[in-house]
Protein backbone atom coordinates (compact mmCIF):
# COMPACT_ATOMS: atom_id res chain seq x y z
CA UNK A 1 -81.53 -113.72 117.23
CA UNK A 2 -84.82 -115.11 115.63
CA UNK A 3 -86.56 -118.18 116.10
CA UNK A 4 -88.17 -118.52 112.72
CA UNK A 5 -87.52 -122.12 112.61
CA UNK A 6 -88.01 -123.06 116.34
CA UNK A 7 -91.19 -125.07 115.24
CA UNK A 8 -89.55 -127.46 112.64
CA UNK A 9 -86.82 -128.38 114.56
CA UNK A 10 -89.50 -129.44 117.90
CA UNK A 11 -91.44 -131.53 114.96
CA UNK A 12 -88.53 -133.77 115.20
CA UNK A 13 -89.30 -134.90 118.59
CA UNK A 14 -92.65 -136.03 117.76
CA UNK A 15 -91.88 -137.48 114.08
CA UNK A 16 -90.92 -141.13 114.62
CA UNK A 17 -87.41 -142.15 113.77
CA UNK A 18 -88.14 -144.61 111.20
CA UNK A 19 -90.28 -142.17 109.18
CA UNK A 20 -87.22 -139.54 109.52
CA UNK A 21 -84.83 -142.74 107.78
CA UNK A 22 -86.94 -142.50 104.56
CA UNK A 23 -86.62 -138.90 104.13
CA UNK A 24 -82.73 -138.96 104.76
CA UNK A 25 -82.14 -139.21 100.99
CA UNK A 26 -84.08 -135.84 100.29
CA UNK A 27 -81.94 -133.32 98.66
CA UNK A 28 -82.37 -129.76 100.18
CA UNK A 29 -80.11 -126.44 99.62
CA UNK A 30 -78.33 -124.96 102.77
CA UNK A 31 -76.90 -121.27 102.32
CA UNK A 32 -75.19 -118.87 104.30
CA UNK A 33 -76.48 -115.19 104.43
CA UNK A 34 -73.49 -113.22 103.91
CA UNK A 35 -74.84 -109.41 103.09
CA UNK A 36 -72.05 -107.33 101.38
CA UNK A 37 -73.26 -103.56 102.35
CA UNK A 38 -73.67 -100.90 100.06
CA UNK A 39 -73.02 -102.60 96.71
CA UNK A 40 -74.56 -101.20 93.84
CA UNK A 41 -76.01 -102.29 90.08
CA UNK A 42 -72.41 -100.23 89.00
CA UNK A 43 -70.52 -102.57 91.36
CA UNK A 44 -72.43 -105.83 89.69
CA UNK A 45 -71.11 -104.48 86.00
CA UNK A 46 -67.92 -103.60 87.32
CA UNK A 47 -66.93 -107.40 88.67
CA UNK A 48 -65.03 -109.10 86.96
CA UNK A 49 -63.07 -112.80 88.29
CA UNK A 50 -60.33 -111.35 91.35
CA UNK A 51 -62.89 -109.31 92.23
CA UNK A 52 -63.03 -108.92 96.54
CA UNK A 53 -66.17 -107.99 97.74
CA UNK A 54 -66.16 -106.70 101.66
CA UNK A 55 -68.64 -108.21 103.65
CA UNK A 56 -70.42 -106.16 106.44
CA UNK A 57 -69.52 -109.25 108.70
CA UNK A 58 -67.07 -108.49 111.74
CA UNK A 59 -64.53 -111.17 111.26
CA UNK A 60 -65.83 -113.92 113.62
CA UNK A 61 -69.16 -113.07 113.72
CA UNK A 62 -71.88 -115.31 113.41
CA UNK A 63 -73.93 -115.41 110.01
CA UNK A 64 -77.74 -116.59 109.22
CA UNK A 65 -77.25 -120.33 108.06
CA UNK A 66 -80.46 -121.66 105.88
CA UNK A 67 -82.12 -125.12 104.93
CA UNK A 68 -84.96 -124.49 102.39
CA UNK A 69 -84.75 -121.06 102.37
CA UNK A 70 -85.88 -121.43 106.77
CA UNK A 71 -83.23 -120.22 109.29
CA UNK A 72 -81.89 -123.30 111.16
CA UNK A 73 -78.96 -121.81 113.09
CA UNK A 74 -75.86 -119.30 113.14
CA UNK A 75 -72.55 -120.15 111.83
CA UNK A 76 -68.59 -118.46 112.31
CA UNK A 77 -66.31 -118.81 108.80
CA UNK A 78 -63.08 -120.52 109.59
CA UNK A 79 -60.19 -121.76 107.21
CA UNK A 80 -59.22 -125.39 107.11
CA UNK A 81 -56.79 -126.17 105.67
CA UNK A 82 -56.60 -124.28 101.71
CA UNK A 83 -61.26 -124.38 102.32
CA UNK A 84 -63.30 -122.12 103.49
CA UNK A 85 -65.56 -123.76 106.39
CA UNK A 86 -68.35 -122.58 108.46
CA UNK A 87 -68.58 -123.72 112.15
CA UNK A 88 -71.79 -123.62 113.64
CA UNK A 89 -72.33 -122.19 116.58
CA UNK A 90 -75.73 -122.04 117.47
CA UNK A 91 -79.10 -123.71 116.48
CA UNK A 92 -82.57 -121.76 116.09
């Protein structure tokens, strides 16, 4: 597994608390990498809504999770209740 963002994550022991308080309020966009293998432009102009894509994910494998675009950890999909979660399961 990489360690792309090993180095942000150790700034946090050195950034004072107070300082990490005011930036609590920042927005930032977290996504999960979920690669569906071998779809094609023909595929895209095919979908339609009810469409299933297949994931190349073995079910309980972990997936890329990402802050900012920066890897931050790995995550496991799991249903709760009628949602669709992610569980994390390890930190970069």
């Amino acid at each position: 597994m990489s360690t792309l963002a090993a180095a942000p994550l150790a700034l946090a022991a050195v950034i004072p608390e107070e300082m990490w308080e005011e930036a609590a309020f920042l927005p930032c966009v977290l996504s999960i990498d979920l690669q569906v293998r071998n779809f094609t432009i023909r595929d895209l102009l095919r979908m339609e809504s009810g469409t299933i894509l297949e994931s190349g994910v073995a079910n309980g494998a972990d997936v890329p999770v990402l802050v900012n675009a920066h890897l931050v950890g790995w995550a496991e999909f799991e249903i709760v209740g009628r949602s669709l979660a992610v569980r994390m399961t390890e930190l970069a």
